[in-house]
C-alpha atoms as a PDB file:
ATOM      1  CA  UNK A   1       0.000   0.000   0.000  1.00  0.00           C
ATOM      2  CA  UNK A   2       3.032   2.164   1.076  1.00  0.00           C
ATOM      3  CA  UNK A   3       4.637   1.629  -2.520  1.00  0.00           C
ATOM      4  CA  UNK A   4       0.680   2.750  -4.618  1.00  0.00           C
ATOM      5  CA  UNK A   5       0.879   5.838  -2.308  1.00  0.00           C
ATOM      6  CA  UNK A   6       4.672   6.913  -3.212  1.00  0.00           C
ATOM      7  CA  UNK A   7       3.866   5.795  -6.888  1.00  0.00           C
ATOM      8  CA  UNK A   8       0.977   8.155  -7.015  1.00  0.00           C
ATOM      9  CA  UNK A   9       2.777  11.021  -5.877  1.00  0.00           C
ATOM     10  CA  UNK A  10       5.502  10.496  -7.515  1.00  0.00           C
ATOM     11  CA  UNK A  11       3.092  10.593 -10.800  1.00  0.00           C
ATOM     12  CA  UNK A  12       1.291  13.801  -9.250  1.00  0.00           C
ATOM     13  CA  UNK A  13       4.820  15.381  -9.166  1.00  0.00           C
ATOM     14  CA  UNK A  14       5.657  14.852 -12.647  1.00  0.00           C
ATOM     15  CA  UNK A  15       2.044  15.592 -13.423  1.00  0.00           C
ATOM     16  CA  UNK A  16       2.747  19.228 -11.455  1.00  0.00           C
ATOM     17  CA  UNK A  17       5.893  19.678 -13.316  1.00  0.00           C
ATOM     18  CA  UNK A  18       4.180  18.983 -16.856  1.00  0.00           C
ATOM     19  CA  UNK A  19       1.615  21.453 -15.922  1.00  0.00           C
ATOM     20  CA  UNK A  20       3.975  24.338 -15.265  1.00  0.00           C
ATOM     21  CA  UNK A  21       5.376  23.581 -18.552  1.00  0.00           C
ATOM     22  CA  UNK A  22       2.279  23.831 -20.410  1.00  0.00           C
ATOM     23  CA  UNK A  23       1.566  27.925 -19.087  1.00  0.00           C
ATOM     24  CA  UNK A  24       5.484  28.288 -20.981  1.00  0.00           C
ATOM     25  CA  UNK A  25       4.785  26.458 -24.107  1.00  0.00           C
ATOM     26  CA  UNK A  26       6.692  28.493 -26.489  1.00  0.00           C
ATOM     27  CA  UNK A  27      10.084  28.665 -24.139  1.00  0.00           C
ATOM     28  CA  UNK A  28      10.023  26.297 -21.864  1.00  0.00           C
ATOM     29  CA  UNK A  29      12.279  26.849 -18.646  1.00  0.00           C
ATOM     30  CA  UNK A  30      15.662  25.791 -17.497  1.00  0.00           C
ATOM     31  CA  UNK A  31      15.429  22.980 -14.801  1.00  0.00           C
ATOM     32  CA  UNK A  32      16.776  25.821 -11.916  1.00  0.00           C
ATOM     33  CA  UNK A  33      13.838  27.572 -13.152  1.00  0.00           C
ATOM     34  CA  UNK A  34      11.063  24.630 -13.352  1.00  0.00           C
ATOM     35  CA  UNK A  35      12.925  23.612  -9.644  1.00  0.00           C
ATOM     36  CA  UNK A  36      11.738  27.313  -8.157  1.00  0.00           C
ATOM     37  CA  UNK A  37       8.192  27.000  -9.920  1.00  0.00           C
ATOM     38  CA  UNK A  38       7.361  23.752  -8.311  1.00  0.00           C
ATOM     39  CA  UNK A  39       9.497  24.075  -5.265  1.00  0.00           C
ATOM     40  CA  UNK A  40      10.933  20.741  -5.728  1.00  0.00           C
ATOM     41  CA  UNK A  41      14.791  19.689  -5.599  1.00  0.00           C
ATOM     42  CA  UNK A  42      17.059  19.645  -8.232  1.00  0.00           C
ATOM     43  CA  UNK A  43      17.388  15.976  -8.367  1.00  0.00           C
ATOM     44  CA  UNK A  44      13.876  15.345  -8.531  1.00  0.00           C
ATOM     45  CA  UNK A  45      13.509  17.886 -11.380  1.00  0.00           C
ATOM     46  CA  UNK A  46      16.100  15.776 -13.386  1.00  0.00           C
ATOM     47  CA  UNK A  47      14.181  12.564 -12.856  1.00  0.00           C
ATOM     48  CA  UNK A  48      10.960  14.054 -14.104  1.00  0.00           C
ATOM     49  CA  UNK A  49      12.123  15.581 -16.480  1.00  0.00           C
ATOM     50  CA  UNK A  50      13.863  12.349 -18.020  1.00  0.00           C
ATOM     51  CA  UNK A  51      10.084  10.261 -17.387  1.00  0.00           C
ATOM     52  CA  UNK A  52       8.729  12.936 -19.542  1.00  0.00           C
ATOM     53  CA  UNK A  53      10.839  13.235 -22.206  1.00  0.00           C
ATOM     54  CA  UNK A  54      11.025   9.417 -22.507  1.00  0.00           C
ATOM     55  CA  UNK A  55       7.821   9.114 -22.346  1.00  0.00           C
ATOM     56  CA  UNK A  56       7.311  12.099 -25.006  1.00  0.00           C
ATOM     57  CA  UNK A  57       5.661  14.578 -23.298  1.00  0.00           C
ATOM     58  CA  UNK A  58       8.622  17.076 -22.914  1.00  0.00           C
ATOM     59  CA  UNK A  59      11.645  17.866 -24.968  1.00  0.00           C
ATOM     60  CA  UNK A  60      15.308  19.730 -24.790  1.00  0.00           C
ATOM     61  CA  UNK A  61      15.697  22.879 -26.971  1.00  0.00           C
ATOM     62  CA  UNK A  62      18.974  22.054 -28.037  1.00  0.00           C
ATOM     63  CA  UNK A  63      20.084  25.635 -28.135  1.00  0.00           C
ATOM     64  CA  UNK A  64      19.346  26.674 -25.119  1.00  0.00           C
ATOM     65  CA  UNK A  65      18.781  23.426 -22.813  1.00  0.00           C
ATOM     66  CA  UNK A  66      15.458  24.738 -21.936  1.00  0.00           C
ATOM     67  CA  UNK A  67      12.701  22.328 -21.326  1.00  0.00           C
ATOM     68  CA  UNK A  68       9.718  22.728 -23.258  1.00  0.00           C
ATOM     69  CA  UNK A  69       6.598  20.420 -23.824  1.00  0.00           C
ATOM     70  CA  UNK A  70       6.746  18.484 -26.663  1.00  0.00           C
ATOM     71  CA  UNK A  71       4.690  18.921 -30.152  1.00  0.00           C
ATOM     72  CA  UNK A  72       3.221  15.862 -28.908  1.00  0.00           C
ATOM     73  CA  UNK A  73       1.258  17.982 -26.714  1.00  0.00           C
ATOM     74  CA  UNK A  74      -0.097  20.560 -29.290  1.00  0.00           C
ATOM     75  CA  UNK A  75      -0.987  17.584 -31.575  1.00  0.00           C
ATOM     76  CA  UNK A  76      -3.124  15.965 -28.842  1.00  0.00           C
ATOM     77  CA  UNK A  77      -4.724  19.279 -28.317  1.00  0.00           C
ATOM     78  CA  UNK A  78      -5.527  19.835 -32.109  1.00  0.00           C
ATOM     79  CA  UNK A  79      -7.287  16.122 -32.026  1.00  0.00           C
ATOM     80  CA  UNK A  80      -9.500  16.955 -28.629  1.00  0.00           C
ATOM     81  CA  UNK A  81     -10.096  20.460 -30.639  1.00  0.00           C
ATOM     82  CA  UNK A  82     -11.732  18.413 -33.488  1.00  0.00           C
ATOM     83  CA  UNK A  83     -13.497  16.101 -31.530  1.00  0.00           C
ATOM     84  CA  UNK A  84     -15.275  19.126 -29.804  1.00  0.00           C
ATOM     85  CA  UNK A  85     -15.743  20.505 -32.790  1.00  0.00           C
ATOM     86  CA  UNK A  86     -17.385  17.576 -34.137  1.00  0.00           C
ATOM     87  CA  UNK A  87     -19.457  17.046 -31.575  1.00  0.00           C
ATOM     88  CA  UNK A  88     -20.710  20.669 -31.604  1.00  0.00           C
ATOM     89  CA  UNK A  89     -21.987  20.082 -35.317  1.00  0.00           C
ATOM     90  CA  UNK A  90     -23.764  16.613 -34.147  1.00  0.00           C
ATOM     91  CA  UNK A  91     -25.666  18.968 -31.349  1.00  0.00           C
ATOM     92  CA  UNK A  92     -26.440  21.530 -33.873  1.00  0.00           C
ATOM     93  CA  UNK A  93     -28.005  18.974 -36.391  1.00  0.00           C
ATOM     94  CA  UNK A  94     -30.394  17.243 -33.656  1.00  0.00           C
ATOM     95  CA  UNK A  95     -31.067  20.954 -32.418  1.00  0.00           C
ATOM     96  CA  UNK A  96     -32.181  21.939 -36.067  1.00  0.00           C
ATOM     97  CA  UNK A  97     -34.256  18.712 -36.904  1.00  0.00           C
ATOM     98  CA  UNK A  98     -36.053  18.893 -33.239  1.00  0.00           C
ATOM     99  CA  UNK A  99     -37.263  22.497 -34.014  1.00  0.00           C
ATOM    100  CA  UNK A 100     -37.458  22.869 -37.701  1.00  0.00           C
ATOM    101  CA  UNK A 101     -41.164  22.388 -38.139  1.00  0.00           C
ATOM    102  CA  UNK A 102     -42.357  18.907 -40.177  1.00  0.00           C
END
């Protein structure tokens, strides 16, 4: 039980440090700077970080060594964006055929 309660906040911590990265999308941060945002050491920075990269949920701008999340992201965004959308236009056809009159 001990382990399932240090696995799930270990997950909530890299979970935490995926969300900060997602309000600097275009930039990313430096791991100093993602350490300060979710007051969490160093070390444990640098072992999240590595889950989420190999995992592909965060990349390394080569240039600068800023972390960033990945394009993998955005995609997965574009694909719930659709799906809404989609779903919108199913609503508005049952809305139109209910109170079109026969």
């Amino acid at each position: 039980m001990s382990e399932q309660r240090s696995t799930a906040q270990s997950a909530g911590k890299v979970l935490e440090v995926l969300n900060v990265l997602l309000g600097n999308f275009a930039h990313g941060l430096t791991p100093g700077e993602l350490a300060k945002a979710t007051s969490l050491s160093p070390s444990n920075i640098t072992r999240y970080i590595a889950t989420l990269e190999e995992k592909g949920f965060a990349e390394r701008v080569a240039e600068t060594g800023r972390i960033r999340p990945s394009v993998r992201l955005a995609q997965q965004a574009v694909v719930i964006l659709r799906s809404l959308d989609s779903a919108r236009q199913r609503v508005d056809e049952i809305v139109h055929r209910v109170c079109t009159p026969q």
